[in-house]
Protein backbone atom coordinates (compact mmCIF):
# COMPACT_ATOMS: atom_id res chain seq x y z
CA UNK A 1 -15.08 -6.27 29.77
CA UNK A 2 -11.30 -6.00 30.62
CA UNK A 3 -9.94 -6.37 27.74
CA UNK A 4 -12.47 -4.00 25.87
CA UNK A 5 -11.73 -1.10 27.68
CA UNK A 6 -8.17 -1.75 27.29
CA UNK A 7 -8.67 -2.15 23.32
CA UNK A 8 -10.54 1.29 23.63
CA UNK A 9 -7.44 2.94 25.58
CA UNK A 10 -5.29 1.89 22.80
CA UNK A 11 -7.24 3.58 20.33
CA UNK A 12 -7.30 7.27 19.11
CA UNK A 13 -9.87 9.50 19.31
CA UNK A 14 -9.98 10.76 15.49
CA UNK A 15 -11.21 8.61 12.99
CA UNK A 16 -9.84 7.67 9.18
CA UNK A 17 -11.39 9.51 7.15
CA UNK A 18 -11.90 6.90 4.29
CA UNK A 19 -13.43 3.75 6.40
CA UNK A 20 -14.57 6.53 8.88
CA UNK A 21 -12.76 3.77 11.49
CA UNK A 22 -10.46 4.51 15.23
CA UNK A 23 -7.40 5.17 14.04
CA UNK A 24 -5.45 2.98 16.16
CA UNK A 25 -2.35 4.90 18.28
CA UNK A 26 0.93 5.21 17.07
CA UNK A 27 1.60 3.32 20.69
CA UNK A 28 -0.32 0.23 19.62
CA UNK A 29 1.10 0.45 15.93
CA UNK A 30 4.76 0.15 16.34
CA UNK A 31 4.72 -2.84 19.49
CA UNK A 32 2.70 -4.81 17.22
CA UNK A 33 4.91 -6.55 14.40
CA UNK A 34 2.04 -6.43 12.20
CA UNK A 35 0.22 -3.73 12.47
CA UNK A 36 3.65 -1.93 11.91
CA UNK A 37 4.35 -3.50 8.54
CA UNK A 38 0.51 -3.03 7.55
CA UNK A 39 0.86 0.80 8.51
CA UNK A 40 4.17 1.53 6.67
CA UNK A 41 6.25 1.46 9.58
CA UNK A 42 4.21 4.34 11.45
CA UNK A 43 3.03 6.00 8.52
CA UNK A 44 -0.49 4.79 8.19
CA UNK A 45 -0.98 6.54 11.44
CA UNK A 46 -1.22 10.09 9.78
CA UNK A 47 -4.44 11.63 9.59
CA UNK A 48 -3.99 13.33 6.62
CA UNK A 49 -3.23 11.27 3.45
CA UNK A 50 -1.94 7.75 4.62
CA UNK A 51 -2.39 6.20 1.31
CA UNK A 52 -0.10 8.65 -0.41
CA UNK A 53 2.71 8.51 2.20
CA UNK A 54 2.53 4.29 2.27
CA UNK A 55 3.16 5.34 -2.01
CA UNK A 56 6.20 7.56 -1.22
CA UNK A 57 7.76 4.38 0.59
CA UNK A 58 7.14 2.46 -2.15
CA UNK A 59 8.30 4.70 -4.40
CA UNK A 60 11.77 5.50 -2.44
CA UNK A 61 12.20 1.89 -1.79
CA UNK A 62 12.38 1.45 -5.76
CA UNK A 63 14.69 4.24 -6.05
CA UNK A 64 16.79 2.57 -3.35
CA UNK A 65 16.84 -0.88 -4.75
CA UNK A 66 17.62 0.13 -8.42
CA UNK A 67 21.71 -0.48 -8.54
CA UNK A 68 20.59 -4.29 -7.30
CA UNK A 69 19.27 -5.08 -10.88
CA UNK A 70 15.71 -6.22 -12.11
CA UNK A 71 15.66 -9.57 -11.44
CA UNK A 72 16.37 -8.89 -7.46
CA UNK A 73 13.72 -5.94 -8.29
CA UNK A 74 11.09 -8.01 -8.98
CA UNK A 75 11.94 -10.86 -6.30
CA UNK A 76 10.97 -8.03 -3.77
CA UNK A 77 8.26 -7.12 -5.56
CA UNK A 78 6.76 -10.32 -5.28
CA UNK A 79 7.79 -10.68 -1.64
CA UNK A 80 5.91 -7.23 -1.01
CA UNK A 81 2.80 -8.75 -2.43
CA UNK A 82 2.77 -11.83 -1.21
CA UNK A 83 3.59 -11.22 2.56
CA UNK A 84 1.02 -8.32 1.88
CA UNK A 85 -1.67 -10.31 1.61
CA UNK A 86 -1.02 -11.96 5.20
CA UNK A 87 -0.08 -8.32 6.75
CA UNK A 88 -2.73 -6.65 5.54
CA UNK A 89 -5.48 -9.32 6.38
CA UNK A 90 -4.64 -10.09 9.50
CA UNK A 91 -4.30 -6.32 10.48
CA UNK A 92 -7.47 -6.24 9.50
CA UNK A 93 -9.02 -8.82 11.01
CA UNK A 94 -7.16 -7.51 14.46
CA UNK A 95 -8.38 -4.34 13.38
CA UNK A 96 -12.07 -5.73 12.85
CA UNK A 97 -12.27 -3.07 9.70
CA UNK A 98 -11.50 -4.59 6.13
CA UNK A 99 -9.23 -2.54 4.54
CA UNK A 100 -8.42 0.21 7.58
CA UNK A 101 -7.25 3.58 5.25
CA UNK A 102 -4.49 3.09 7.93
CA UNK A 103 -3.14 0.37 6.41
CA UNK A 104 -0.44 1.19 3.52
CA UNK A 105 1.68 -1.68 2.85
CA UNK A 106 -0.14 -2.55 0.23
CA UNK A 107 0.21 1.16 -1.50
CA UNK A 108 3.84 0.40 -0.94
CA UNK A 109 3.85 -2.66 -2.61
CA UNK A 110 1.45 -1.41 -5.58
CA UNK A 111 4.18 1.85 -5.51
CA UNK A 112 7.00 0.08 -5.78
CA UNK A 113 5.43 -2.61 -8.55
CA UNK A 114 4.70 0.37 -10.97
CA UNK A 115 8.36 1.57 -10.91
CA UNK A 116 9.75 -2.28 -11.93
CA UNK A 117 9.84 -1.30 -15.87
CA UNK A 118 10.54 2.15 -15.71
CA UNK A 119 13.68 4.13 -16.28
CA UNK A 120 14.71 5.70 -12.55
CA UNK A 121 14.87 8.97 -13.81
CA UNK A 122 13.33 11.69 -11.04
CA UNK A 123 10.55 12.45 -14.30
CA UNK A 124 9.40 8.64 -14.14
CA UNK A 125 9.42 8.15 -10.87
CA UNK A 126 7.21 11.18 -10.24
CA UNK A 127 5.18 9.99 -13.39
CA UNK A 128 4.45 6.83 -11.56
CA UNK A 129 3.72 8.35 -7.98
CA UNK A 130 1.05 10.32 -9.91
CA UNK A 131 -0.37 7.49 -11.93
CA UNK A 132 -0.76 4.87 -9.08
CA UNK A 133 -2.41 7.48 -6.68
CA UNK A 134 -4.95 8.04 -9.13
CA UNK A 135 -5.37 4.69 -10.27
CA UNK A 136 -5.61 3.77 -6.95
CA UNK A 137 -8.31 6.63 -5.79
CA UNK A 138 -10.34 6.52 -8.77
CA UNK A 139 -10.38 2.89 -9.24
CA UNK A 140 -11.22 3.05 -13.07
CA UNK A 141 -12.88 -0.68 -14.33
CA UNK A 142 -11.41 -3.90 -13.36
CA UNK A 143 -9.61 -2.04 -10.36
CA UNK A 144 -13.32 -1.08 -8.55
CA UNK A 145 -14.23 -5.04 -9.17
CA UNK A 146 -11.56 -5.98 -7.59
CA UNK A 147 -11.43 -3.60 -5.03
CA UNK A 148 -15.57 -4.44 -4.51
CA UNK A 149 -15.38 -8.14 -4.84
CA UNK A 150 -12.32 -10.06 -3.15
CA UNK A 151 -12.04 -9.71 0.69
CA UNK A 152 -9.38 -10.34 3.19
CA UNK A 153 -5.61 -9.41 2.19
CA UNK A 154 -5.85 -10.61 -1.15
CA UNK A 155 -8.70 -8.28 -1.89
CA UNK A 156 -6.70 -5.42 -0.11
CA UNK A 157 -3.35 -6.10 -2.24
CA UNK A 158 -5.18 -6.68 -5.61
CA UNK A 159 -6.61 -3.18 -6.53
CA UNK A 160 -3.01 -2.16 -5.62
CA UNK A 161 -1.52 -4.73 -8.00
CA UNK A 162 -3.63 -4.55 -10.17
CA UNK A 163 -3.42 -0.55 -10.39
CA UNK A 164 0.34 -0.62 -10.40
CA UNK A 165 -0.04 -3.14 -13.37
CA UNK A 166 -2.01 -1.26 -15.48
CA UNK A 167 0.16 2.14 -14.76
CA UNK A 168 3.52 0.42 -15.43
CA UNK A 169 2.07 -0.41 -18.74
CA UNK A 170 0.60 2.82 -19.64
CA UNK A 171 3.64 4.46 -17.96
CA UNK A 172 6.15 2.19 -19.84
CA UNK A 173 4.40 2.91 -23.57
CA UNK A 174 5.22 6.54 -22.62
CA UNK A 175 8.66 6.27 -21.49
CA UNK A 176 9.59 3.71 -24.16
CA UNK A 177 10.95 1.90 -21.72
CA UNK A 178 9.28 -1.68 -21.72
CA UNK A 179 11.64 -4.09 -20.37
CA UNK A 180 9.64 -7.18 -20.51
């Protein structure tokens, strides 16, 4: 009974507006390590739009990482995904909500995976901010199987992956810029 109360104290009042789910408080977010890297270091917290913010992190990290070269690019790339799939699950399952709207990392990850072949020009990387949020809202065919079908943290990272895939191509055909 204890410890339900408590878990109701730590919770806001307002709800997330996509899994309609307590939004937990920013109190409980950044003293657990988890929850904080699921939520985009505080971010995922926001009632308005948490998606899009965890996508501007992404997005800003690839800007930042750019001088380090592609292949150190796309070793943090795969360490986003990867240690996504534990973050994001086990938030989750803490959580008791798959795939909270709270939780961003793996829009950061997905944001940051789309901007791998692309030229870091301000036009591409608003280009692929664009594409990935609506790949990731609209969640054309295979992204909704995915997205429908795989639970846990590998079902939360794949849409995201597998949005930021299919953008980088489409993304990389327009900018000519196809590095693989």
């Amino acid at each position: 009974m204890r410890q339900r109360v408590l878990w109701r104290r730590s919770l806001a009042i307002s709800t997330s507006n996509k899994h309609d789910a307590p939004i937990p408080s920013l109190r409980t977010v950044v003293t657990d390590p988890v929850h904080f890297l699921a939520f985009g270091f505080g971010v995922g917290v926001s009632p308005k739009a948490p998606g899009t913010l965890g996508s501007v992190w992404g997005i800003l990290l690839a800007a930042l990482t750019e001088p380090l070269g592609w292949l150190p690019e796309a070793a943090i790339a795969l360490a986003l995904c990867v240690t996504g799939v534990y973050i994001c699950g086990e938030s989750s399952r803490r959580l008791g909500v798959h795939d909270h709207g709270g939780i961003v990392w793996d829009e950061i990850a997905g944001a940051y995976l789309i901007c791998l072949p692309l030229p870091r020009s301000w036009q591409a990387l608003v280009a692929a901010f664009i594409v990935f949020r609506v790949l990731d809202i609209v969640k054309p065919w295979p992204i909704r199987e995915l997205d429908h079908r795989l639970h846990g943290g590998l079902g939360i990272m794949l849409d995201d992956i597998a949005a930021a895939l299919i953008g980088a191509v489409l993304l990389s055909l327009a900018f000519g810029a196809m590095t693989l």
